[in-house]
C-alpha atoms as a PDB file:
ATOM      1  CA  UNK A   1      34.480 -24.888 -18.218  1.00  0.00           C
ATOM      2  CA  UNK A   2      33.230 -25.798 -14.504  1.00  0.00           C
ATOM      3  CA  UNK A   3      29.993 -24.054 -13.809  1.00  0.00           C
ATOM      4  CA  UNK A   4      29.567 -21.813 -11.142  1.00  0.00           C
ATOM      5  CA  UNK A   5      26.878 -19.373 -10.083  1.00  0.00           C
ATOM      6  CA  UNK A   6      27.407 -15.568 -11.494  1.00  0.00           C
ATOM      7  CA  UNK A   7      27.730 -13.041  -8.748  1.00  0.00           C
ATOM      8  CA  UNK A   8      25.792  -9.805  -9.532  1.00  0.00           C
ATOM      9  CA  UNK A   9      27.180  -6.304  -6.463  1.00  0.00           C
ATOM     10  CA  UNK A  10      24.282  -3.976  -6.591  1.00  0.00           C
ATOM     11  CA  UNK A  11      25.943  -1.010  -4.725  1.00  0.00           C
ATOM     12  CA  UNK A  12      24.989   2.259  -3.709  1.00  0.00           C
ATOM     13  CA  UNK A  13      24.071   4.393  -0.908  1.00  0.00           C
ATOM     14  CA  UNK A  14      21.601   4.219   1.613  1.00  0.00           C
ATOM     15  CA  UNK A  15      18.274   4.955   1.100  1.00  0.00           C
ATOM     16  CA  UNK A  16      19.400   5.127  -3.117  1.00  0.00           C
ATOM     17  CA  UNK A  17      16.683   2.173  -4.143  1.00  0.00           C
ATOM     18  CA  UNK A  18      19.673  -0.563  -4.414  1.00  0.00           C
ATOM     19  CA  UNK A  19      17.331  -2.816  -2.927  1.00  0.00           C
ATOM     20  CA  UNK A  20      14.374  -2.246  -5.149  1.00  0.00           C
ATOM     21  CA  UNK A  21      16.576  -3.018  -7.864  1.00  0.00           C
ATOM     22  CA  UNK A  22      17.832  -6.134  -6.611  1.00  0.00           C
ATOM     23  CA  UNK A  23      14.223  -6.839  -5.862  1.00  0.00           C
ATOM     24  CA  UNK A  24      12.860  -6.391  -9.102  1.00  0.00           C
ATOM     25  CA  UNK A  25      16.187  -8.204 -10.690  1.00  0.00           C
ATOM     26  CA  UNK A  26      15.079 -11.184  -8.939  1.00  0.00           C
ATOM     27  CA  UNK A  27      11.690 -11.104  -9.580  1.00  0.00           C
ATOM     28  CA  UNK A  28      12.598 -11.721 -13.360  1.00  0.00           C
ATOM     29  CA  UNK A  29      13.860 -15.253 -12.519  1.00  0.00           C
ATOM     30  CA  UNK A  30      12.512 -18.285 -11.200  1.00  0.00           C
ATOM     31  CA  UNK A  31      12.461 -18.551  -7.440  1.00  0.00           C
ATOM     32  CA  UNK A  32      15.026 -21.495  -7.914  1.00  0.00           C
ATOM     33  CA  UNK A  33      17.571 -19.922  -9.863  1.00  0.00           C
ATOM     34  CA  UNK A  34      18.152 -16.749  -7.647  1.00  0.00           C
ATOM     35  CA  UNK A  35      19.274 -16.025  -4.582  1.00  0.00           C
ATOM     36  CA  UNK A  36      19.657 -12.420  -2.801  1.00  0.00           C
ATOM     37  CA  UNK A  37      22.256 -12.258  -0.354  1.00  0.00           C
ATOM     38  CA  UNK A  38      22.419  -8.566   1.773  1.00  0.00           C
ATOM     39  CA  UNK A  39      25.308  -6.933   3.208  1.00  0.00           C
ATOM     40  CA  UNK A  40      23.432  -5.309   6.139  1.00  0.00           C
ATOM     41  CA  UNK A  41      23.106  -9.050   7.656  1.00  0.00           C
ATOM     42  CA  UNK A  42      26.604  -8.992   7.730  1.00  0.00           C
ATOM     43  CA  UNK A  43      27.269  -6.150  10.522  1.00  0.00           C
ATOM     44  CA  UNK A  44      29.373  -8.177  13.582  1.00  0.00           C
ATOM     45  CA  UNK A  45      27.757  -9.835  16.129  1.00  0.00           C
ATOM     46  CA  UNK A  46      27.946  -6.642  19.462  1.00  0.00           C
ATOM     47  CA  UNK A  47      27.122  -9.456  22.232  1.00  0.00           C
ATOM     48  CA  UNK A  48      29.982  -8.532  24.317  1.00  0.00           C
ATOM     49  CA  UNK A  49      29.344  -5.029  24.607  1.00  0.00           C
ATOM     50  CA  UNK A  50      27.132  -3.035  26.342  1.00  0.00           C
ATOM     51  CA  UNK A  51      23.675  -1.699  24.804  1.00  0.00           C
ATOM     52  CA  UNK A  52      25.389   1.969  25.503  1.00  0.00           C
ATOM     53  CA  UNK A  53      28.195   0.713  23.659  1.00  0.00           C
ATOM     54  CA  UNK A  54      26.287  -1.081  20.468  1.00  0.00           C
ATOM     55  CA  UNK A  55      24.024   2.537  20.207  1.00  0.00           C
ATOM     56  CA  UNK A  56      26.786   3.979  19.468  1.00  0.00           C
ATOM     57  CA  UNK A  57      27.728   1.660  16.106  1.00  0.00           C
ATOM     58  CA  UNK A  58      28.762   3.338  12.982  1.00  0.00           C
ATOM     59  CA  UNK A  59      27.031   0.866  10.505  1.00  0.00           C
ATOM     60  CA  UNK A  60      27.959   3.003   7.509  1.00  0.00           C
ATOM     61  CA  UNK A  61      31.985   2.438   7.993  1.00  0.00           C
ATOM     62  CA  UNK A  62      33.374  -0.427   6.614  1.00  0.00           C
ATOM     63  CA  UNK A  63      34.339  -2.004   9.610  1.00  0.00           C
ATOM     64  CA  UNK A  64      31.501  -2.552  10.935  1.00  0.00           C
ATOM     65  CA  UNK A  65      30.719  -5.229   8.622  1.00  0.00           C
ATOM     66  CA  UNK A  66      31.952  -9.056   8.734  1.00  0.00           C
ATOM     67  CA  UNK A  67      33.414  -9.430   5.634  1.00  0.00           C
ATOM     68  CA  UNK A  68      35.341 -12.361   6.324  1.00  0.00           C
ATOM     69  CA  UNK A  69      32.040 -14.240   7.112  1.00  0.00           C
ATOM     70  CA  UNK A  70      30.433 -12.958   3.969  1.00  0.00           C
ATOM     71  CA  UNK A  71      33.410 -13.743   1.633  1.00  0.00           C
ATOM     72  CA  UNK A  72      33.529 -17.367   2.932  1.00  0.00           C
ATOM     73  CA  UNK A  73      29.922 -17.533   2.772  1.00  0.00           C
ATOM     74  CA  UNK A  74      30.207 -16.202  -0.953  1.00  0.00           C
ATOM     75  CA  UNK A  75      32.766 -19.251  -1.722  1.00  0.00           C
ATOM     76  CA  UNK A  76      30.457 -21.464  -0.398  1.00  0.00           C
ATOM     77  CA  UNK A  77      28.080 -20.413  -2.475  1.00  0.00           C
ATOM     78  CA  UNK A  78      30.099 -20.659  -5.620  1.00  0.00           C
ATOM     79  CA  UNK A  79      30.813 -24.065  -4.758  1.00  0.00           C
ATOM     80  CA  UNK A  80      27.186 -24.761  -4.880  1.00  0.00           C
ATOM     81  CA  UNK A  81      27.013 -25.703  -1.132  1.00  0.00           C
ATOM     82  CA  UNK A  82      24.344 -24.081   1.473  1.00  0.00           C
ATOM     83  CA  UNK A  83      25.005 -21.069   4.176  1.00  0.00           C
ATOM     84  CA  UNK A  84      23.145 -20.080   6.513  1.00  0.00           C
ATOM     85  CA  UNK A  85      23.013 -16.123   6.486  1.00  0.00           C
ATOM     86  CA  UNK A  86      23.145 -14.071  10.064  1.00  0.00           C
ATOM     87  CA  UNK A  87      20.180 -11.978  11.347  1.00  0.00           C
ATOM     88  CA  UNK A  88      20.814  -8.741  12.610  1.00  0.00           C
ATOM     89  CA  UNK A  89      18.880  -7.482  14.867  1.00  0.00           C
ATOM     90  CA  UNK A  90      18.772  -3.505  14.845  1.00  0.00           C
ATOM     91  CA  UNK A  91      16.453  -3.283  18.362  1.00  0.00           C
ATOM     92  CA  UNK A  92      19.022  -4.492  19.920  1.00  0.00           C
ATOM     93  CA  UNK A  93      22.409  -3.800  17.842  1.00  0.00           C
ATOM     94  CA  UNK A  94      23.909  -7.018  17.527  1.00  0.00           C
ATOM     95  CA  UNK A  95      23.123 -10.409  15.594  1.00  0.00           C
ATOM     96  CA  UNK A  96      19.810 -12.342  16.051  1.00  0.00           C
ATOM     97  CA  UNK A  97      20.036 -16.133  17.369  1.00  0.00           C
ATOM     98  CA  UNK A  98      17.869 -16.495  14.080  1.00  0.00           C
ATOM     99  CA  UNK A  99      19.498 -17.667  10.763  1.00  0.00           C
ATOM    100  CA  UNK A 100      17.801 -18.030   7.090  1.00  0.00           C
ATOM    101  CA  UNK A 101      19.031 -20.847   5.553  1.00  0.00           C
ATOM    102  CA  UNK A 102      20.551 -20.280   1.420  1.00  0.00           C
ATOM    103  CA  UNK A 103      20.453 -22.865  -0.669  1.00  0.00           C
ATOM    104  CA  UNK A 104      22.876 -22.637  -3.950  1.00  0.00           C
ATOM    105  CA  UNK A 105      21.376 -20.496  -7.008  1.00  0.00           C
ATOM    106  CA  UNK A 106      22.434 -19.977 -10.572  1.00  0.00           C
ATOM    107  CA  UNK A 107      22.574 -16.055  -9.799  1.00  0.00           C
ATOM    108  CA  UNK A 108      23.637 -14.836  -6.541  1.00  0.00           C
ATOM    109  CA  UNK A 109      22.431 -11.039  -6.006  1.00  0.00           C
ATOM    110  CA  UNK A 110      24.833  -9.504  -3.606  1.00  0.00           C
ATOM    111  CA  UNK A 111      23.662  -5.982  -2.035  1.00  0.00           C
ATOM    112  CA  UNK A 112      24.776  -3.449   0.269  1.00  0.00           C
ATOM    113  CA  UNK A 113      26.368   0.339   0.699  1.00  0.00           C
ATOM    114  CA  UNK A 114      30.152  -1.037   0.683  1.00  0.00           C
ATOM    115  CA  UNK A 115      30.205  -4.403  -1.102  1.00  0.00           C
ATOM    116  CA  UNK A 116      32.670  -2.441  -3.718  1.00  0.00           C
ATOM    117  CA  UNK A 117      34.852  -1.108  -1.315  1.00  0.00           C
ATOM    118  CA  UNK A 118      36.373  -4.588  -0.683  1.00  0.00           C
ATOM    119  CA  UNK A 119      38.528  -5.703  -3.383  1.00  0.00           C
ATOM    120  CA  UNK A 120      37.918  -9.655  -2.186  1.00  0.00           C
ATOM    121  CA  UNK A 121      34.244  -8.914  -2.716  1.00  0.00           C
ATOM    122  CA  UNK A 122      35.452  -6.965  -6.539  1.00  0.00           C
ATOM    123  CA  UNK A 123      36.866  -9.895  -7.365  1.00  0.00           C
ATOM    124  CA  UNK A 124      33.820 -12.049  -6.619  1.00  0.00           C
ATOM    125  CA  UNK A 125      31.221 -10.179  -8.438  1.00  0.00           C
ATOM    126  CA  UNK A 126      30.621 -11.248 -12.686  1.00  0.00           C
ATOM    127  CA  UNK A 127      28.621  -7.230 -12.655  1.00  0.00           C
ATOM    128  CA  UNK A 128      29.209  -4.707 -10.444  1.00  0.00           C
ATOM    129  CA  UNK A 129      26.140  -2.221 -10.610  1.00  0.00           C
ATOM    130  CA  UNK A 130      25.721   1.345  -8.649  1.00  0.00           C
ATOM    131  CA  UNK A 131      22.725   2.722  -7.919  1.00  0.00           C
ATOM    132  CA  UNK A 132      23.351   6.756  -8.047  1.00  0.00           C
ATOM    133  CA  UNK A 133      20.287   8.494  -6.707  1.00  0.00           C
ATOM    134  CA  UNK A 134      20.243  12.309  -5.021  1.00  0.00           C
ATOM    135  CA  UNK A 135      20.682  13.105  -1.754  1.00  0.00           C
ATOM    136  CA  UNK A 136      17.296  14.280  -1.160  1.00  0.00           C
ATOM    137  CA  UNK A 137      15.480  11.349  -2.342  1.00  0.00           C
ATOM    138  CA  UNK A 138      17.925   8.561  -0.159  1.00  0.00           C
ATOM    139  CA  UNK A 139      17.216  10.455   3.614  1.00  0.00           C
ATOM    140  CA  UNK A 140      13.566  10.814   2.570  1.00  0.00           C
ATOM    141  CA  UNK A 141      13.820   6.735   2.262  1.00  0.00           C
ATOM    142  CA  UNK A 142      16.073   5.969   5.286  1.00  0.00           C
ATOM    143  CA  UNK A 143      13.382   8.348   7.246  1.00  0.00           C
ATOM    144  CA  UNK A 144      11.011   6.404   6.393  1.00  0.00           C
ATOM    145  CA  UNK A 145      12.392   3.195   6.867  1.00  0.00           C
ATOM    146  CA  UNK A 146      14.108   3.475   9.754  1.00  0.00           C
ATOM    147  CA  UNK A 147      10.768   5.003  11.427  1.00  0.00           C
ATOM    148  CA  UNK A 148       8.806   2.640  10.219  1.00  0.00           C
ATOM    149  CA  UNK A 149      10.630  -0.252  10.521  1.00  0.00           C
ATOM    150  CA  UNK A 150      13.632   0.097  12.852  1.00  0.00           C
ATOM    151  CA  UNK A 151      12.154   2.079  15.572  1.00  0.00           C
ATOM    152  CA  UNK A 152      13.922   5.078  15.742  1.00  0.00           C
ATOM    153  CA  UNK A 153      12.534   8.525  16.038  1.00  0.00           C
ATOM    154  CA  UNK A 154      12.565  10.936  13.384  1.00  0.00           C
ATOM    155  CA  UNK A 155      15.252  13.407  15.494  1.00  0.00           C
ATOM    156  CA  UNK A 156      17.547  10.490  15.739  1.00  0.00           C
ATOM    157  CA  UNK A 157      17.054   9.608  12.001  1.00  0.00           C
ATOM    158  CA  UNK A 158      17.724  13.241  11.162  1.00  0.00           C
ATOM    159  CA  UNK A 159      21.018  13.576  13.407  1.00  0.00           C
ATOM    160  CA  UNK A 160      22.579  10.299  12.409  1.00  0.00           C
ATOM    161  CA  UNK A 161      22.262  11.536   8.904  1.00  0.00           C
ATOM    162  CA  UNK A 162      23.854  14.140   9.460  1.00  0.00           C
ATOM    163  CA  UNK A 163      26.411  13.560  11.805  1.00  0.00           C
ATOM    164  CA  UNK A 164      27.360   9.980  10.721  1.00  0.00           C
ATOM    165  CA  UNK A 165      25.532   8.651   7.673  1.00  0.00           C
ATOM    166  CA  UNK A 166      26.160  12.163   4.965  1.00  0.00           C
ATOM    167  CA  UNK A 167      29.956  11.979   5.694  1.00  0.00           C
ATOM    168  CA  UNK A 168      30.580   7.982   5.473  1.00  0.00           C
ATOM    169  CA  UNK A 169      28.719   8.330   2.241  1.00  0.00           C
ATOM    170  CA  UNK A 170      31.010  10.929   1.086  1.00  0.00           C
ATOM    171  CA  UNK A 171      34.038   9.411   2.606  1.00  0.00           C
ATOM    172  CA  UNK A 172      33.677   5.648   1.710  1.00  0.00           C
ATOM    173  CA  UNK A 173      30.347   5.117  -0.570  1.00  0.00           C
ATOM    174  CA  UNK A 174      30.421   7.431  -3.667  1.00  0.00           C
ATOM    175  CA  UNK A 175      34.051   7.115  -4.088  1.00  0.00           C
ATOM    176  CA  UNK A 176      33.468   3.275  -4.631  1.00  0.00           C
ATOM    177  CA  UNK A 177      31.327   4.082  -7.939  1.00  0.00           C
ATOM    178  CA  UNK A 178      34.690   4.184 -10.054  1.00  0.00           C
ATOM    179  CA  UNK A 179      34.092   0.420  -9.591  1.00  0.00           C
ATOM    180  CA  UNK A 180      30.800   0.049 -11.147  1.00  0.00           C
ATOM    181  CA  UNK A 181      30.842  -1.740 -14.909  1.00  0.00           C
ATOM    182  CA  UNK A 182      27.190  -0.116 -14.716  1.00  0.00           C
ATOM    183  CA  UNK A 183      25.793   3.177 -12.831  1.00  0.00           C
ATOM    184  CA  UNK A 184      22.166   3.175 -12.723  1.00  0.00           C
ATOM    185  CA  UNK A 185      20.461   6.668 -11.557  1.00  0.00           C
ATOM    186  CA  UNK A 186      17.458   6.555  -9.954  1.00  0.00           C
ATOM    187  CA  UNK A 187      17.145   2.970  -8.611  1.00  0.00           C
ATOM    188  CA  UNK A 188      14.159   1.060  -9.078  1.00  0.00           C
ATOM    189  CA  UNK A 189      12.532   3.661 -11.128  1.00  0.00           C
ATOM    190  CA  UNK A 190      14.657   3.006 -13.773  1.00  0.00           C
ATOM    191  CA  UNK A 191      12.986   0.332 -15.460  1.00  0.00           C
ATOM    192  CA  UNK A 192      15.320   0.185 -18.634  1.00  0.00           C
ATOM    193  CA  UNK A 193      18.387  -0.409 -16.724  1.00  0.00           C
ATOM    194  CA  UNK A 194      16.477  -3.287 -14.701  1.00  0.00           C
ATOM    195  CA  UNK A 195      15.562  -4.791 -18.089  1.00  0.00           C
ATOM    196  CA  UNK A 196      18.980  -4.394 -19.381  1.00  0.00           C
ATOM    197  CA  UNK A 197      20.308  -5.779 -16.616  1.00  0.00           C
ATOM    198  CA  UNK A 198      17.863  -8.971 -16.718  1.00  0.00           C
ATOM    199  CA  UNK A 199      18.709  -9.327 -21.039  1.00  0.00           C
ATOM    200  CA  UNK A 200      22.499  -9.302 -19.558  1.00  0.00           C
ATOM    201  CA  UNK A 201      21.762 -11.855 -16.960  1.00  0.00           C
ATOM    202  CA  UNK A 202      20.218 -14.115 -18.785  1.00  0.00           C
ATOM    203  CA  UNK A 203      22.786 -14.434 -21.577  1.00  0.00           C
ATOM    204  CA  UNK A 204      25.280 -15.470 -19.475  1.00  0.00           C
ATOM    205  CA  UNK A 205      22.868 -18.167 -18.196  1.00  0.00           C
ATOM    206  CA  UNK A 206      22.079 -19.548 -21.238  1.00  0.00           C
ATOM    207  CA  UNK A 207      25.754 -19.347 -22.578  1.00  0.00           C
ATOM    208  CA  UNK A 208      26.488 -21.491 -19.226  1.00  0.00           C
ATOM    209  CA  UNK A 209      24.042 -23.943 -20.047  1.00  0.00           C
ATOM    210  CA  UNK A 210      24.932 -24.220 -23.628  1.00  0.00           C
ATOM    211  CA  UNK A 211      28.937 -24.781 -22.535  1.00  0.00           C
ATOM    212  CA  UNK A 212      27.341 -27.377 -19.786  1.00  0.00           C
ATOM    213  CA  UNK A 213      25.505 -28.861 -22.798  1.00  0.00           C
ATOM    214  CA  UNK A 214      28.559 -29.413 -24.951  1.00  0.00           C
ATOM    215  CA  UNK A 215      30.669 -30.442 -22.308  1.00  0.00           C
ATOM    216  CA  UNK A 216      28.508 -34.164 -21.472  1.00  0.00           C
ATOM    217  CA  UNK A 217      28.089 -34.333 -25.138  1.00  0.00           C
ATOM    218  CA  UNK A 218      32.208 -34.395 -25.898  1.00  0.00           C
END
């Protein structure tokens, strides 16, 4: 058997703590055997269109996102050969001239709202996980965040939820949970899913090693 990185999707919807998970995931591993690749730096680049244009973005519909980019970077990946993920830029709604350069990792954590909606992304993944967290608790988050961190006012925050955000979830997110080998409620406060997960992971690491092993030995 040729070895190849595993692929964990940690899905869910915004705001839910998906990110916390993967966070804490990772932080079980060595720095050089993990690598966290995110969805959200996968939106397509808006250069060509006009800032009243780009405002107007639905990022929470899938096609908004560049999956062909992703999937090919994903391959890459697999093949053990470095990408060099996209920076989005949310000031300015389009893609950074920045990049962050991936090297090849044992475990590849892939994260976002719709990476289970694709099939070609399915197919990829060795777990698919969903992170199921209330309603309440994910526009608290996004408030936050996007506040703090995104510049947007809290009206804006508040309206997009309602108007755009609430219904894509609905529409496109939740459904994809029938995907999910694993639902985890409450995110990153679930610590015995995280651990779980982590026991999982690492099995399959050290059965990869071991089949590694045995194959120079034949």
């Amino acid at each position: 058997m040729t070895k190849k990185p595993i692929i964990i999707g940690v899905a869910g919807g915004s705001g839910s703590g998906k990110t916390t998970v993967a966070k804490e995931i990772a932080k079980s591993f060595p720095t050089q055997s993990i690598a966290v690749v995110e969805q959200d730096a996968y939106y397509k680049a808006q250069d060509y269109k006009s800032m009243e244009e780009r405002i107007k973005t639905n990022y929470d519909h899938p096609l908004a996102f560049d999956h062909e980019l992703l999937i090919d970077h994903l391959h890459k990946l697999l093949r053990f050969e470095p990408i060099e993920k996209p920076v989005y830029d949310y000031t300015v709604h389009t893609r950074s001239d920045k990049i962050i350069p991936i090297t090849p990792k044992d475990v590849i954590i892939l994260e976002g709202i719709l990476i289970l909606d694709d099939e070609r992304l399915r197919e990829l993944m060795d777990i698919k996980l969903y992170v199921d967290t209330d309603s309440d608790l994910r526009i608290i988050r996004r408030l936050v965040r996007d506040t703090r961190d995104r510049g947007r006012t809290m009206d804006s925050v508040i309206e997009q939820y309602l108007t755009v955000v609430r219904p894509m979830h609905n529409q496109f997110v939740e459904p994809t949970k029938r995907y999910a080998d694993i639902i985890i409620p409450e995110g990153g406060q679930n610590a015995v899913a995280i651990d779980l997960m982590v026991t999982k992971i690492r099995s399959i690491l050290e059965g990869i090693k071991e089949e590694s092993l045995e194959s120079r030995l034949r």
